[in-house]
Protein backbone atom coordinates (compact mmCIF):
# COMPACT_ATOMS: atom_id res chain seq x y z
CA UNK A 1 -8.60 50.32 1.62
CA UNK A 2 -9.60 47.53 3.95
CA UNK A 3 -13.04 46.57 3.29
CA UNK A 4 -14.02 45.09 6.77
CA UNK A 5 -16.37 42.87 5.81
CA UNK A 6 -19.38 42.53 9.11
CA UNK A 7 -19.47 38.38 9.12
CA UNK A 8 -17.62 35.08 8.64
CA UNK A 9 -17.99 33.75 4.98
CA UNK A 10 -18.40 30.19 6.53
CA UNK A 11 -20.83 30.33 9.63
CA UNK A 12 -22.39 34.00 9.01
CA UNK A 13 -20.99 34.88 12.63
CA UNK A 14 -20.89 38.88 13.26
CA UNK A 15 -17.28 40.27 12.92
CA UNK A 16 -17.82 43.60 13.51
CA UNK A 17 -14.95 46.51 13.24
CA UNK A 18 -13.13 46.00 16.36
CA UNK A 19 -13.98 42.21 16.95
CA UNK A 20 -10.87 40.19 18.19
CA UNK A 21 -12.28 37.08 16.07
CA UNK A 22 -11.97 38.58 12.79
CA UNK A 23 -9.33 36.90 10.76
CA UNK A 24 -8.52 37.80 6.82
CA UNK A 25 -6.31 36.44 4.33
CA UNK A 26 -4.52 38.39 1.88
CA UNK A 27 -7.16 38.63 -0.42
CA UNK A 28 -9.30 40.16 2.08
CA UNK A 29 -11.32 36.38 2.59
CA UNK A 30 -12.68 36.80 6.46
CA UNK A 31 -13.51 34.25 8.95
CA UNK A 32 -14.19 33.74 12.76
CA UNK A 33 -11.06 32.66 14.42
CA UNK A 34 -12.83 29.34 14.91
CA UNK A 35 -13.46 28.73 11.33
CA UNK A 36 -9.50 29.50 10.74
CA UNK A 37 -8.60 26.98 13.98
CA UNK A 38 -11.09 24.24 13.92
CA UNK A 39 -11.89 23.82 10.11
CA UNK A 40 -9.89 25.66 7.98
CA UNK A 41 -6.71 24.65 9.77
CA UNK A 42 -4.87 27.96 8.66
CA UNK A 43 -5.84 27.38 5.03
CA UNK A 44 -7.74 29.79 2.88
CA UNK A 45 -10.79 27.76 1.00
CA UNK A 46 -10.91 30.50 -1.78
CA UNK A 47 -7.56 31.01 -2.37
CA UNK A 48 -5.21 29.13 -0.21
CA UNK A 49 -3.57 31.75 1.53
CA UNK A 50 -2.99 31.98 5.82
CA UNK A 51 -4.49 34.24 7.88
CA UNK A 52 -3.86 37.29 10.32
CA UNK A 53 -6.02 38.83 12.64
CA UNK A 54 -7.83 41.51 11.07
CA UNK A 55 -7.03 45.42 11.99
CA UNK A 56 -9.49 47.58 13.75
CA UNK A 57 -10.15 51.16 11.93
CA UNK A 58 -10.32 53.78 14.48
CA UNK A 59 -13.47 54.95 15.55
CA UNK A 60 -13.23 58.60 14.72
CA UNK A 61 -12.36 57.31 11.08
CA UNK A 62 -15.30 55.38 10.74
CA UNK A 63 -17.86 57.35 9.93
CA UNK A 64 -15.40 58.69 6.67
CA UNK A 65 -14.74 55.42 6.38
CA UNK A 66 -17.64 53.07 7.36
CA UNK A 67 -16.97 49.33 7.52
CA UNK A 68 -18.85 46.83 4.95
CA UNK A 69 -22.73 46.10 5.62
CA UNK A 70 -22.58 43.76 2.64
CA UNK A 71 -22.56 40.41 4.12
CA UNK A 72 -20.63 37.39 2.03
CA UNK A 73 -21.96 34.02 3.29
CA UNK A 74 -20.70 31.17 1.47
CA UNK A 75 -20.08 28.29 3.63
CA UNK A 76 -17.33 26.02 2.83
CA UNK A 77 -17.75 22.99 0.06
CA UNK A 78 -16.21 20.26 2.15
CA UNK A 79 -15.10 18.42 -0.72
CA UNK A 80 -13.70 20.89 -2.66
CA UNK A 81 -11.96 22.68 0.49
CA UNK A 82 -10.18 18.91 1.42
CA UNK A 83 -8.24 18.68 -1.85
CA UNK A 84 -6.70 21.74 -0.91
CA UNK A 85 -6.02 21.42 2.55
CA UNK A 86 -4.27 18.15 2.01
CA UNK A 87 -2.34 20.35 -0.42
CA UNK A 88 -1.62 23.28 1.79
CA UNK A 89 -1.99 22.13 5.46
CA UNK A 90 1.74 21.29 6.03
CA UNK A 91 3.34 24.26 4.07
CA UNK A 92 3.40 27.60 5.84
CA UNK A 93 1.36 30.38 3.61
CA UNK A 94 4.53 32.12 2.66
CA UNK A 95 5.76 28.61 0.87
CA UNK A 96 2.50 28.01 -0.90
């Protein structure tokens, strides 16, 4: 099940369920949409993937099934994360 993690791993932003910013790769990895656009150029710094906008779980579900409250806040290691957009930039994620 989708874990819906509450913030962007980069900038700590609040993504709550429901927010139109949330973005998540395949491996579940979320980030603002701004992260995704203006840094991360579409590439994944954990695992290289794309992204998609995130689903919302329906309200009456939540409470069942209550989003993530455990926050993962690991901004990006900009020399790390440039080997591997120079790799991955130019290919689309379902080539990489």
């Amino acid at each position: 099940m989708l874990e819906i993690k509450p913030t962007c791993e980069n900038c700590n932003k609040l993504l709550p369920n429901g927010s139109p910013e949330a973005m998540l790769c395949s491996f579940e990895c979320t980030f603002c949409s701004n992260c995704v656009s203006e840094l991360l150029y579409n590439v994944c710094p954990n695992c290289g993937g794309g992204f998609e906008k995130r689903p919302t779980r329906p309200t009456a579900r939540l409470q069942k099934y209550p989003a993530s409250t455990k926050d993962i806040y690991k901004p990006i290691d900009n020399k790390k994360f440039k080997l591997l957009l120079e790799k991955y930039r130019n290919i689309s994620p379902a080539k990489r």
